[in-house]
Protein backbone atom coordinates (compact mmCIF):
# COMPACT_ATOMS: atom_id res chain seq x y z
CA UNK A 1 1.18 -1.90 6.96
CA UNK A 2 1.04 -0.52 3.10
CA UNK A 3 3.87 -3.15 2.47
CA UNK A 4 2.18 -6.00 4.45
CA UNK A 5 -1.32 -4.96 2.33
CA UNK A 6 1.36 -4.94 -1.04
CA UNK A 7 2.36 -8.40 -0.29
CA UNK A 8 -1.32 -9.76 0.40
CA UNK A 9 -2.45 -8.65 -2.71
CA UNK A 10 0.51 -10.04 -4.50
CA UNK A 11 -0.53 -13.75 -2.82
CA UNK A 12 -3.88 -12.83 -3.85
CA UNK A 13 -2.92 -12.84 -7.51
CA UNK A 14 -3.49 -9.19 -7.71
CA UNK A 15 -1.29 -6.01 -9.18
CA UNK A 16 -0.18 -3.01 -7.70
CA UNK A 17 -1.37 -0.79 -9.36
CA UNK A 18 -2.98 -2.07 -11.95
CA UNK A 19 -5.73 -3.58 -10.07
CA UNK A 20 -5.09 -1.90 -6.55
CA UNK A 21 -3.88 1.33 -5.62
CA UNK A 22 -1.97 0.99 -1.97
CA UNK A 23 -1.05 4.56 0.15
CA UNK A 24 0.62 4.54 2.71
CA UNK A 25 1.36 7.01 5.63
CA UNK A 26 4.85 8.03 7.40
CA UNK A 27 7.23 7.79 3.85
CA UNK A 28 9.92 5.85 5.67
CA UNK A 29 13.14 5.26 4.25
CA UNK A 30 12.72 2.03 2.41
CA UNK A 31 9.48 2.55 0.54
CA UNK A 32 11.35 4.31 -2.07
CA UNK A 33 12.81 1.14 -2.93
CA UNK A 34 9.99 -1.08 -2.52
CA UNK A 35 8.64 -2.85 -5.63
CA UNK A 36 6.72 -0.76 -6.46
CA UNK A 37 7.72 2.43 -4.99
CA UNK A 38 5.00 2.97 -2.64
CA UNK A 39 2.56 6.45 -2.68
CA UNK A 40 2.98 7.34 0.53
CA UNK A 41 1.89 11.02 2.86
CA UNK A 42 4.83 12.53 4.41
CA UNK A 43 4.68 14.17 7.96
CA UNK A 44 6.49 17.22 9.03
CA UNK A 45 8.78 15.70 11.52
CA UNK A 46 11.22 17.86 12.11
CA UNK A 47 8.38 20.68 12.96
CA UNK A 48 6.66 18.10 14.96
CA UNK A 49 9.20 17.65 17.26
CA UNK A 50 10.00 21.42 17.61
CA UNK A 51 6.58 21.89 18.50
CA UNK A 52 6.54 19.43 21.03
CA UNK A 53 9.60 20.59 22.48
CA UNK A 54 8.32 24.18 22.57
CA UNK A 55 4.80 23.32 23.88
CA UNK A 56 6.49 21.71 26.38
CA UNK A 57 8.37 24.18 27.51
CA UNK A 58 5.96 26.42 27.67
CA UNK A 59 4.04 24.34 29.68
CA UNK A 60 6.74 24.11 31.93
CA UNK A 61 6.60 27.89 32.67
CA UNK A 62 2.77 27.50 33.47
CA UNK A 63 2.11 28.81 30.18
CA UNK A 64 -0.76 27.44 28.64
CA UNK A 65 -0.96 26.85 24.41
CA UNK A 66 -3.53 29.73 22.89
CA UNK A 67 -5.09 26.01 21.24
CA UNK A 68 -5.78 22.29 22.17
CA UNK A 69 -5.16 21.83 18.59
CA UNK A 70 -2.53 22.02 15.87
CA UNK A 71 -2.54 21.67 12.08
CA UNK A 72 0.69 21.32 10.72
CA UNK A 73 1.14 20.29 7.02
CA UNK A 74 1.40 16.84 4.89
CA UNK A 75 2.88 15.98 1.59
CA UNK A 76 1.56 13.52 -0.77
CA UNK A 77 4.55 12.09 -2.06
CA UNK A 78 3.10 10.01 -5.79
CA UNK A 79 5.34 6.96 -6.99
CA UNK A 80 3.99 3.74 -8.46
CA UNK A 81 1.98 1.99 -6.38
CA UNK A 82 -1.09 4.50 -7.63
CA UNK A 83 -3.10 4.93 -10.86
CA UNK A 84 -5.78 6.22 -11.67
CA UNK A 85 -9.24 3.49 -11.97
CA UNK A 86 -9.64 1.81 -14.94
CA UNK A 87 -12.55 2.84 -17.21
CA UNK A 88 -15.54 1.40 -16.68
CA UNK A 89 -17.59 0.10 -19.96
């Protein structure tokens, strides 16, 4: 989606990031190499799917989790598709 929004602007006449500031959310592979490098949050995949795989198997052995609800940690990974806003005059 952050690419696809990237590309409108671009059609739109507009800069990344020198008028608009695009993040985006997963930091798949090939964003690195977009142009520009694109801001994106990183997940913790590999600890997702361990807790998945864990909750499940709990579950499995009628064990219930001790929450509904789990936090686990994001990254904010900056490259150049962010800046800060321009001053206003």
């Amino acid at each position: 989606m952050a690419l696809g929004a990237i590309e409108a602007l671009r059609r739109r006449g507009l800069r990344v990031p020198q008028d608009m500031s695009v993040v985006g959310f997963d930091d798949l592979p090939e964003v690195r190499w977009s142009a520009p490098p694109l801001t994106t949050v990183r997940q913790p995949l590999a600890d997702m799917g361990k807790l998945a795989v864990r909750t499940v198997l709990h579950l499995t052995h009628d064990e219930h989790p001790s929450s509904p609800r789990v936090e686990l940690g994001t990254n904010l990974v900056v490259r150049a598709s962010t800046a800060p806003p321009p001053e206003r005059t």
